[in-house]
Protein backbone atom coordinates (compact mmCIF):
# COMPACT_ATOMS: atom_id res chain seq x y z
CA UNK A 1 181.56 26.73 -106.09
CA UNK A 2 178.13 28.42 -105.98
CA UNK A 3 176.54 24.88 -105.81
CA UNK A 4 178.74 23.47 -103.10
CA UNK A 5 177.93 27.30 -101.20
CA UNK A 6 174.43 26.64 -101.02
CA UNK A 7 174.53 23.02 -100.37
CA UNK A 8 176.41 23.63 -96.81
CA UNK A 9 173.64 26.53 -96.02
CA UNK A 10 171.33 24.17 -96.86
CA UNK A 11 173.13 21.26 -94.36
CA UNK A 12 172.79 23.94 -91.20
CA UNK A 13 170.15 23.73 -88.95
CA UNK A 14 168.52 26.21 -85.78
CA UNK A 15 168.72 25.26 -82.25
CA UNK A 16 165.93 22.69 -81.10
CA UNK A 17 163.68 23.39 -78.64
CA UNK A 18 165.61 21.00 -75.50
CA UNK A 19 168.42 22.67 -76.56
CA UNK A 20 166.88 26.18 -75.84
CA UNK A 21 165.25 24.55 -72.78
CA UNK A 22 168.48 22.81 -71.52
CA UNK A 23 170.13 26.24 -71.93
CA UNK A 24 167.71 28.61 -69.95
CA UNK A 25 168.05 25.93 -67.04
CA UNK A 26 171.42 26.83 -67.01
CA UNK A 27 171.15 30.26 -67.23
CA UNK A 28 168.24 29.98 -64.51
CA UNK A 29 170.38 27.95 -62.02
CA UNK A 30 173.75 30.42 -62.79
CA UNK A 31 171.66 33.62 -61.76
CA UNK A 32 169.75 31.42 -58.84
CA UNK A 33 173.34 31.15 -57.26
CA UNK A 34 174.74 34.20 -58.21
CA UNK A 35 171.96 36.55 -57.14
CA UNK A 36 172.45 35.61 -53.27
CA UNK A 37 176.04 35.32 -53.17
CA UNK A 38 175.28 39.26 -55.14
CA UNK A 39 173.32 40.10 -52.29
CA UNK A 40 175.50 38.73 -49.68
CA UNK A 41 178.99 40.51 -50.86
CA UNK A 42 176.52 44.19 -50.98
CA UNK A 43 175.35 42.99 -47.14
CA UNK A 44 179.14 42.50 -45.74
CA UNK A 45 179.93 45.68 -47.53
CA UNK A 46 177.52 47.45 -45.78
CA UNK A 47 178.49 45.98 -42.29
CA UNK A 48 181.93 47.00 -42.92
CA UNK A 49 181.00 50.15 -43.42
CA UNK A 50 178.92 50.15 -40.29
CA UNK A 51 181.59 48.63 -38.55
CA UNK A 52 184.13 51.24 -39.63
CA UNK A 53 181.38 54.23 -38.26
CA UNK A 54 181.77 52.90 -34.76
CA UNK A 55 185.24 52.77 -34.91
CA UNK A 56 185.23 56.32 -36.36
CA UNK A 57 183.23 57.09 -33.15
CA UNK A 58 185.83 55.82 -31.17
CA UNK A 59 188.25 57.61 -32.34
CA UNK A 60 186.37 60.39 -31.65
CA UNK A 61 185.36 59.69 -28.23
CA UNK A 62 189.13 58.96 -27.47
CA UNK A 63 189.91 62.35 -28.65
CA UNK A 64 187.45 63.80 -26.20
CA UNK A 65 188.40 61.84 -23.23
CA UNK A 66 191.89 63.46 -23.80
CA UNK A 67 190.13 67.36 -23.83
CA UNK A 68 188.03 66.72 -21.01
CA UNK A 69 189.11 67.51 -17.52
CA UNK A 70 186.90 64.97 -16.04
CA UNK A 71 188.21 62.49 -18.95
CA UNK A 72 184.25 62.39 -20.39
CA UNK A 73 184.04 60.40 -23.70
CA UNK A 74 181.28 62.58 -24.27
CA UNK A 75 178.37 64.74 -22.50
CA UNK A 76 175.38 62.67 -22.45
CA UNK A 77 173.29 60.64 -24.99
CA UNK A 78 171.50 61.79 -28.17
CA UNK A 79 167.98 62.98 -25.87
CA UNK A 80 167.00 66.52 -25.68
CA UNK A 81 164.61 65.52 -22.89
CA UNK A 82 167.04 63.52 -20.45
CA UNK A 83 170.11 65.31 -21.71
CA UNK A 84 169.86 68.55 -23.29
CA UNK A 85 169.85 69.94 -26.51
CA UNK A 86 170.70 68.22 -29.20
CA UNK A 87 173.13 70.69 -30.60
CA UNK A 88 175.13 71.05 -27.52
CA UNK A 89 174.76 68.33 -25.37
CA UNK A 90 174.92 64.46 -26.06
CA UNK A 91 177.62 62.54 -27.94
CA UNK A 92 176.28 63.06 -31.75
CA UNK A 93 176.25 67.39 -30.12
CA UNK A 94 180.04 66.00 -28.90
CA UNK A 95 181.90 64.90 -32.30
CA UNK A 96 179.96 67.65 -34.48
CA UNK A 97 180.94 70.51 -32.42
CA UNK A 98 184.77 68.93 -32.12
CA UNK A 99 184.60 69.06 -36.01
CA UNK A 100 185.71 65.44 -35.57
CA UNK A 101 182.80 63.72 -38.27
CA UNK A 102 178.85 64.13 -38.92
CA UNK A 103 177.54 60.99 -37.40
CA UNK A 104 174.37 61.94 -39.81
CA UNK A 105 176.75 61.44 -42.90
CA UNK A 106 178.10 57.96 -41.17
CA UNK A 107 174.47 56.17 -41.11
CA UNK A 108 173.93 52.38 -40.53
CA UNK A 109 172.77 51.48 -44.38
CA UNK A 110 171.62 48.11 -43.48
CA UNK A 111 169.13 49.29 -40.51
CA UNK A 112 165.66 49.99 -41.60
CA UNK A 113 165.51 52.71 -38.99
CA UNK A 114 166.53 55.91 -40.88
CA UNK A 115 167.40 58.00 -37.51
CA UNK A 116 166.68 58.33 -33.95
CA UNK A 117 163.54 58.40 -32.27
CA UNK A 118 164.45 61.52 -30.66
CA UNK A 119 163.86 63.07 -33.70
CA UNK A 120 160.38 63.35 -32.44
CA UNK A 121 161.28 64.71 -29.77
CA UNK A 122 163.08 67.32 -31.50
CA UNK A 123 159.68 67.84 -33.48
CA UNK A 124 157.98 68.45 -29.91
CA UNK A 125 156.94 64.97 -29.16
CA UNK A 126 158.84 63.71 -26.21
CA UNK A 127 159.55 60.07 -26.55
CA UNK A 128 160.68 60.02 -22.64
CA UNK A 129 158.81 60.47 -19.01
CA UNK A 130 159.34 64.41 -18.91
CA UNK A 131 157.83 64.57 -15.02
CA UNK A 132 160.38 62.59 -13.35
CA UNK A 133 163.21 61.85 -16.25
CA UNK A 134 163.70 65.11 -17.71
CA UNK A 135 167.11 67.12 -17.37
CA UNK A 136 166.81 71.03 -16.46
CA UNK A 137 164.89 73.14 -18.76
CA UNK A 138 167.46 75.42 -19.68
CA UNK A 139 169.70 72.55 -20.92
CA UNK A 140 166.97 71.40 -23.07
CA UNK A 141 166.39 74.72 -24.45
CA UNK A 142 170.03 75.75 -25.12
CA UNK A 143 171.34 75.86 -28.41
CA UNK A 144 168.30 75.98 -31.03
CA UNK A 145 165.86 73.90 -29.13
CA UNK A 146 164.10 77.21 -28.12
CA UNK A 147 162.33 76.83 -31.90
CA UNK A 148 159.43 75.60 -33.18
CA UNK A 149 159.30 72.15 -33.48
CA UNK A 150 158.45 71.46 -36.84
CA UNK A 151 160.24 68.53 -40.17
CA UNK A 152 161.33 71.86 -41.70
CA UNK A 153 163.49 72.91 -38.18
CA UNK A 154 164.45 69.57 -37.84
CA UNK A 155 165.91 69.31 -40.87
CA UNK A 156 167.47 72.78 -41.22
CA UNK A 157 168.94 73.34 -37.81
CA UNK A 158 170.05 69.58 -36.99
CA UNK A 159 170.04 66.87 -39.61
CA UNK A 160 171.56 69.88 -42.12
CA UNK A 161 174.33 70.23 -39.72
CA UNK A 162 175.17 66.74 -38.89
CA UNK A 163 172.75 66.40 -35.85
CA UNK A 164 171.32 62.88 -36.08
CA UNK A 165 172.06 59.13 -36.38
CA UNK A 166 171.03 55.43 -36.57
CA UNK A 167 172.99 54.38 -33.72
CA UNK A 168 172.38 53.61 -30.35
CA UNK A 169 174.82 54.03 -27.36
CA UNK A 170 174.93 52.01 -24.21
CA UNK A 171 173.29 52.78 -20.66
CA UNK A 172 177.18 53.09 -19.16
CA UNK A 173 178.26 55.12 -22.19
CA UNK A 174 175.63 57.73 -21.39
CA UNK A 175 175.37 56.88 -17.44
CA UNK A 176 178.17 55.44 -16.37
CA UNK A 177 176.13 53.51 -12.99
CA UNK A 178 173.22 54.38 -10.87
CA UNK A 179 173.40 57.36 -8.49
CA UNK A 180 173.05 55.40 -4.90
CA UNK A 181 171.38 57.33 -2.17
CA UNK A 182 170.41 55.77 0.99
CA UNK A 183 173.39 54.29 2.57
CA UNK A 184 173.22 53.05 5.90
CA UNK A 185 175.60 51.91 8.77
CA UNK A 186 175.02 48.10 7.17
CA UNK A 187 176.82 49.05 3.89
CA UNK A 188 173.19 49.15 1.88
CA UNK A 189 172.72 51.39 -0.66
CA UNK A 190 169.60 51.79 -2.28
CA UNK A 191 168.35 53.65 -5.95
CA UNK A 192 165.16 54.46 -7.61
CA UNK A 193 165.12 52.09 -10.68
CA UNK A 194 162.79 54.37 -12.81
CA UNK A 195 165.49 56.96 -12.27
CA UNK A 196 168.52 55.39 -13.84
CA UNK A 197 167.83 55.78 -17.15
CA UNK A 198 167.79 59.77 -16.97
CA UNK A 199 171.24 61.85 -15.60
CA UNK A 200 168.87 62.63 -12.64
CA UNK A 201 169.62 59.25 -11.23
CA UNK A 202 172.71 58.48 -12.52
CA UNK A 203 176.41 59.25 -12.07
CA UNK A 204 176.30 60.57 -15.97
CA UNK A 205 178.94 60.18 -18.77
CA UNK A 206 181.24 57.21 -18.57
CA UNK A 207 185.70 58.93 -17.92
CA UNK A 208 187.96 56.85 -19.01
CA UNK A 209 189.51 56.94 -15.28
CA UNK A 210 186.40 54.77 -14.51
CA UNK A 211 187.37 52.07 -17.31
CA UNK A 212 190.56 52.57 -16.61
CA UNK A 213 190.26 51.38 -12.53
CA UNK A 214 187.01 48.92 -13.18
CA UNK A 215 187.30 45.56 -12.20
CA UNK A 216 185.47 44.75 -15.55
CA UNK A 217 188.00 44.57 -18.26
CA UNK A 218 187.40 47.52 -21.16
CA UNK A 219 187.12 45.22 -24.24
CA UNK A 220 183.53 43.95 -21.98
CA UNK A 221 182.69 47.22 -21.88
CA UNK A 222 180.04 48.38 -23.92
CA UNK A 223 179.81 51.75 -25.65
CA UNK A 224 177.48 51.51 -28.59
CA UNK A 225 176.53 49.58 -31.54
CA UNK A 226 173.86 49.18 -34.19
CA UNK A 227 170.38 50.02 -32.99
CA UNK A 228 167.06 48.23 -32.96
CA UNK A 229 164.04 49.45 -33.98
CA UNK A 230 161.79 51.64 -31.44
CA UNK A 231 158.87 50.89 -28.98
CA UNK A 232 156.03 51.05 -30.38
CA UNK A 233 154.62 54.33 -29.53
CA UNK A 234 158.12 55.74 -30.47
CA UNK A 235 158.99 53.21 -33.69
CA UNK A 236 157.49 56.19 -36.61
CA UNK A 237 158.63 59.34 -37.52
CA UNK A 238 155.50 61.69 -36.57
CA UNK A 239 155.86 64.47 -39.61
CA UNK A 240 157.40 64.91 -42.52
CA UNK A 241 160.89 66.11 -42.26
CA UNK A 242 161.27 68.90 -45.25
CA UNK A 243 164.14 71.01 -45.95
CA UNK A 244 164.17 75.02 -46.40
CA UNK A 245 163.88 74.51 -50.38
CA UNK A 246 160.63 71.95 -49.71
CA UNK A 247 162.39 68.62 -50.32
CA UNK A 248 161.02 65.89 -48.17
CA UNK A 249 164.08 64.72 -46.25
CA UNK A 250 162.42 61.30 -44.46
CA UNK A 251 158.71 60.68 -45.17
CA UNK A 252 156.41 60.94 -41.96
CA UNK A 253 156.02 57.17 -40.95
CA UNK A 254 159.55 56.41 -41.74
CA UNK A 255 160.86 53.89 -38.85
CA UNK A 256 163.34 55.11 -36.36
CA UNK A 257 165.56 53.48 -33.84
CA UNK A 258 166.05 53.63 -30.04
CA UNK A 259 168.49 55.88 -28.62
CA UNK A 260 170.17 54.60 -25.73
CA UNK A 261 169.82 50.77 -23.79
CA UNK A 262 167.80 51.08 -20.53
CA UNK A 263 170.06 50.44 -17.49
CA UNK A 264 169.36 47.29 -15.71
CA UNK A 265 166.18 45.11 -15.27
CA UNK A 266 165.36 41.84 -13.42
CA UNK A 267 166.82 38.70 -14.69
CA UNK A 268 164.10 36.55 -13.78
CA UNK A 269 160.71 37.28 -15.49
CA UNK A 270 162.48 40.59 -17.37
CA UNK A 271 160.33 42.45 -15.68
CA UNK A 272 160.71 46.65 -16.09
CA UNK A 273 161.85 48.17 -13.00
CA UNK A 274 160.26 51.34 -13.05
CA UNK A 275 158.53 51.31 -9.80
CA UNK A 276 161.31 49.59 -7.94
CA UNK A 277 164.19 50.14 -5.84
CA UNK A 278 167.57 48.95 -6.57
CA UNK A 279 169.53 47.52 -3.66
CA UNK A 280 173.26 47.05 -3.59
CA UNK A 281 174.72 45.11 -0.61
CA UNK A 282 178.27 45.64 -0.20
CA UNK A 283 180.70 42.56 1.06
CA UNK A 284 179.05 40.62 3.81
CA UNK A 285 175.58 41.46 3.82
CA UNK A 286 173.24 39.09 2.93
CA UNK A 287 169.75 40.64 3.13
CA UNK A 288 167.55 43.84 3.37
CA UNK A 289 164.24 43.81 4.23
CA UNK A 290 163.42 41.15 1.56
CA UNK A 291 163.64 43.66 -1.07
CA UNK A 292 165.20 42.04 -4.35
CA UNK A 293 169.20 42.74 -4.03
CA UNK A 294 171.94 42.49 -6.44
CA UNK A 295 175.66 42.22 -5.01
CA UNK A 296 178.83 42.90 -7.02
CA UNK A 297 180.78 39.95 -7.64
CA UNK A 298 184.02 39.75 -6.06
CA UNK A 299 186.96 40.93 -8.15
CA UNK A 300 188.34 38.10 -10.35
CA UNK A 301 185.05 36.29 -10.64
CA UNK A 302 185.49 34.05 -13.79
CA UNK A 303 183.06 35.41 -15.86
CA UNK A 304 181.28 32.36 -16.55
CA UNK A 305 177.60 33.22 -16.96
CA UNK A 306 175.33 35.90 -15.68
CA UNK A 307 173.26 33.49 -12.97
CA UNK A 308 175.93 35.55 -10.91
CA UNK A 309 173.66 38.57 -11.28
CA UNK A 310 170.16 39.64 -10.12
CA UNK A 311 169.71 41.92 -12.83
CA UNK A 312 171.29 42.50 -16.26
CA UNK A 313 171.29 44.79 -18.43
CA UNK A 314 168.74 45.65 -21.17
CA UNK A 315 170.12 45.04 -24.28
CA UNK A 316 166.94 45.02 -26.18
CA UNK A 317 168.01 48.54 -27.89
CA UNK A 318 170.62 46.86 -29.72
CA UNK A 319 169.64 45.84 -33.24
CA UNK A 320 170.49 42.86 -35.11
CA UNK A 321 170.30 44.49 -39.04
CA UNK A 322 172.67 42.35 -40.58
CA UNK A 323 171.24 39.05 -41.59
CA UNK A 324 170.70 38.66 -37.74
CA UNK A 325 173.52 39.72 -36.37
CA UNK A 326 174.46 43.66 -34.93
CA UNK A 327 177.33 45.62 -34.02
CA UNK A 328 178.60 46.66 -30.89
CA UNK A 329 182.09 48.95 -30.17
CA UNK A 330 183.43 48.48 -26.65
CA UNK A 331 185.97 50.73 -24.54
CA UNK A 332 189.15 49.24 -25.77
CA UNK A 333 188.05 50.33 -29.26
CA UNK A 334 186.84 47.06 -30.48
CA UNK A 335 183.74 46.07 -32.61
CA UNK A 336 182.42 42.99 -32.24
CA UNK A 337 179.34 40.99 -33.68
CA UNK A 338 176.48 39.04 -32.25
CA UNK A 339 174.28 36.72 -33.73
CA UNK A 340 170.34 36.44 -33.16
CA UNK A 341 170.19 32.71 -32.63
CA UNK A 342 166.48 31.90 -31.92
CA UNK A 343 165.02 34.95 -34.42
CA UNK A 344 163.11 36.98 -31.73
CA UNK A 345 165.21 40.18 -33.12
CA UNK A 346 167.15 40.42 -29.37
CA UNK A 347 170.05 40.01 -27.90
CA UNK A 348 169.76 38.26 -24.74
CA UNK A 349 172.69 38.49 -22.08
CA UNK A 350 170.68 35.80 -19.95
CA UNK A 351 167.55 36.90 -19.51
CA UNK A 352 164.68 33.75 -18.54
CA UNK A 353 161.62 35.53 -20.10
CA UNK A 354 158.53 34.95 -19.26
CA UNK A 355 156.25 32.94 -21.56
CA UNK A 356 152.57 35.06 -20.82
CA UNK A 357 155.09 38.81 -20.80
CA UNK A 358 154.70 41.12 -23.76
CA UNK A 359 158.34 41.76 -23.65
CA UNK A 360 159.44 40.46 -27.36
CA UNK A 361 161.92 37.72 -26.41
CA UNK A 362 161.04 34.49 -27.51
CA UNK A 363 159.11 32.80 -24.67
CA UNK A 364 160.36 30.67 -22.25
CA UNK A 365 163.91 30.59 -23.87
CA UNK A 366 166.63 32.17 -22.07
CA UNK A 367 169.17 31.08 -24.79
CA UNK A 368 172.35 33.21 -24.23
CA UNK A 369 173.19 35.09 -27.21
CA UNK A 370 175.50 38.13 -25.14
CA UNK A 371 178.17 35.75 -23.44
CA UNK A 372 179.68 37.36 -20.10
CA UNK A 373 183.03 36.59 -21.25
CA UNK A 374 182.77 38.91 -24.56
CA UNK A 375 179.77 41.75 -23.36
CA UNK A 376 179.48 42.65 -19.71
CA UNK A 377 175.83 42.91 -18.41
CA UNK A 378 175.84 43.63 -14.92
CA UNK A 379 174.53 46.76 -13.10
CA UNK A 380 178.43 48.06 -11.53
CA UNK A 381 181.39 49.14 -13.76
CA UNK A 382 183.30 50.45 -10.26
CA UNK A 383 184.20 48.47 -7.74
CA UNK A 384 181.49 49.00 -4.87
CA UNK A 385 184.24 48.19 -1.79
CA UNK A 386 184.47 45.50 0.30
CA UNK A 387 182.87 45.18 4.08
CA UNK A 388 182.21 49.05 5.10
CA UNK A 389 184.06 50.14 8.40
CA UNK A 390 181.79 51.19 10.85
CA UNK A 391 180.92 54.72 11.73
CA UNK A 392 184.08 56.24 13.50
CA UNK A 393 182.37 59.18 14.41
């Protein structure tokens, strides 16, 4: 028995070298599939989770609309300069205060910006024109904005309390429509373009009596939705932001995102409106003093494409953080994605950029990537009337 033991130890034999080879091929190829479809499973997790912050938002925004007597979703956007405070004013101020969530504590995780760009601001480095955009100084020192602006009173009397974010809103969220001045007996109405981005030249928050009556329908609406990365001047976190017990919340240079989309700029060209004047021509007028015009379209349009429309709106702010595609929640409560077809990192609603303008979108291609039957992108949520009587008295 011994004998016969030793002789079948003896008939055994180690793997061969192919063999090893042929089996760390395998191995290879199993992880070289399995790694991606790894990272693909942790990337739809996250964008679920994004997606379930904005409709957490609504929710809360909803629930606002109800407590307001003007039927505000909220006050204003997250901008100390244009809006107020922080801590009191602004839609992240909004759902804090109303103990509804910490939009801090419900983060984008796939976005590479860690917070707002306003958080320089908050830091005492306006991101925003403070001579002509600025809201009242007594809003924008209300609350605890009268301290020094410093990463330690950032972090202790905002981001500690639930004061920040990731996310952008929309220009109507925060705006609702420009402010028109200038109406004449021919139905014109004219507005300062480098005014509508601030409350000073807009109508301000968005009621839900306004979606409710717009000739837009609310799931075109736009409210908010994952944010893009910042302008360059205001892309990087100017300071460290430390914490009373000297833990370094976000490293100085950390990226940060853009607050709120711009309002509305010129289709053709994309060029930025800021020393321009906004006309709106109501039913029946064709012209004004050659000035660039935009009318409303008449109610019913089919919404087939946004050659309807002189100008559009911005949508650059929006980010695109998930494998190319971003976020957006809309006034009917609904969150829907977009893709980033051509790779320029934008969103275009029909914008025909021009090739030699520093504006990011790919040049010379105005692929649509925001249809007009899913995202509205014109300048007028309200209906603007039809042909104006004539002065009666």
């Amino acid at each position: 028995m011994k004998i016969r033991s030793l002789n079948v130890r003896k008939g055994r034999r180690g793997f061969t070298l192919v063999e090893i080879m042929v089996v760390m091929t395998i191995i290879a190829i199993l992880i070289s599939i399995l790694v991606p479809a790894v990272g693909f499973v942790r990337e739809a997790a996250r964008g679920s989770q994004c997606r379930a912050s904005l409709r957490q938002f609504y929710l809360g925004f909803a629930g606002l609309a109800d407590r307001d007597k003007a039927q505000r979703y909220t006050t204003g956007s997250f901008d100390q300069t244009r809006d107020g405070c922080s801590d009191t004013y602004g839609w992240v101020a909004d759902l804090v205060n109303a103990k509804v969530c910490k939009p801090i504590e419900l983060l984008c995780p796939s976005n590479p910006g860690v917070g707002s760009e306003k958080y320089n601001d908050l830091m005492g480095s306006s991101t925003a024109n403070t001579g002509t955009e600025a809201t009242t100084a007594a809003k924008q020192t209300q609350g605890t904005c009268g301290g020094i602006g410093t990463g330690a009173y950032l972090a202790d009397q905002f981001l500690a309390k639930g004061y920040g974010t990731n996310h952008m809103t929309t220009w109507f969220l925060g705006r609702t429509g420009p402010k028109l001045t200038g109406t004449n007996t021919t139905g014109i109405s004219t507005v300062s373009m480098n005014l509508c981005k601030a409350l000073i030249g807009s109508k301000g928050p968005l009621a839900r009596r306004i979606v409710d009556q717009s000739y837009v329908t609310a799931n075109t609406i736009p409210f908010m939705g994952d944010a893009n990365l910042g302008d360059v001047r205001d892309r990087y976190l100017s300071q460290d932001v430390i914490s009373a017990d000297g833990t370094i919340n976000i490293p100085g240079g950390s990226q940060l995102v853009e607050t709120q989309s711009d309002g509305p700029y010129k289709r053709v060209g994309v060029e930025k409106p800021d020393a321009s004047v906004l006309v709106f021509l109501q039913s029946g007028v064709s012209t004004f003093s050659g000035l660039a015009s935009i009318e409303q379209p008449p109610k019913g349009t089919a919404k087939n494409g946004n050659d309807q429309f002189e100008y559009l709106q911005d949508y650059r702010d929006i980010g695109v953080p998930h494998g190319g595609g971003g976020n957006v929640l809309f006034a009917d409560g609904s969150v829907k994605s977009f893709s980033d077809s051509n790779g320029d990192t934008f969103l275009n609603p029909g914008f025909s950029p021009d090739s030699t303008a520093n504006d990011g979108y790919a040049a010379g291609d105005s692929t649509i990537e925001l249809p007009a039957a899913e995202i509205f992108s014109g300048v007028l949520i309200e209906s603007f009337g039809g042909s104006p009587k004539q002065n009666l008295d």
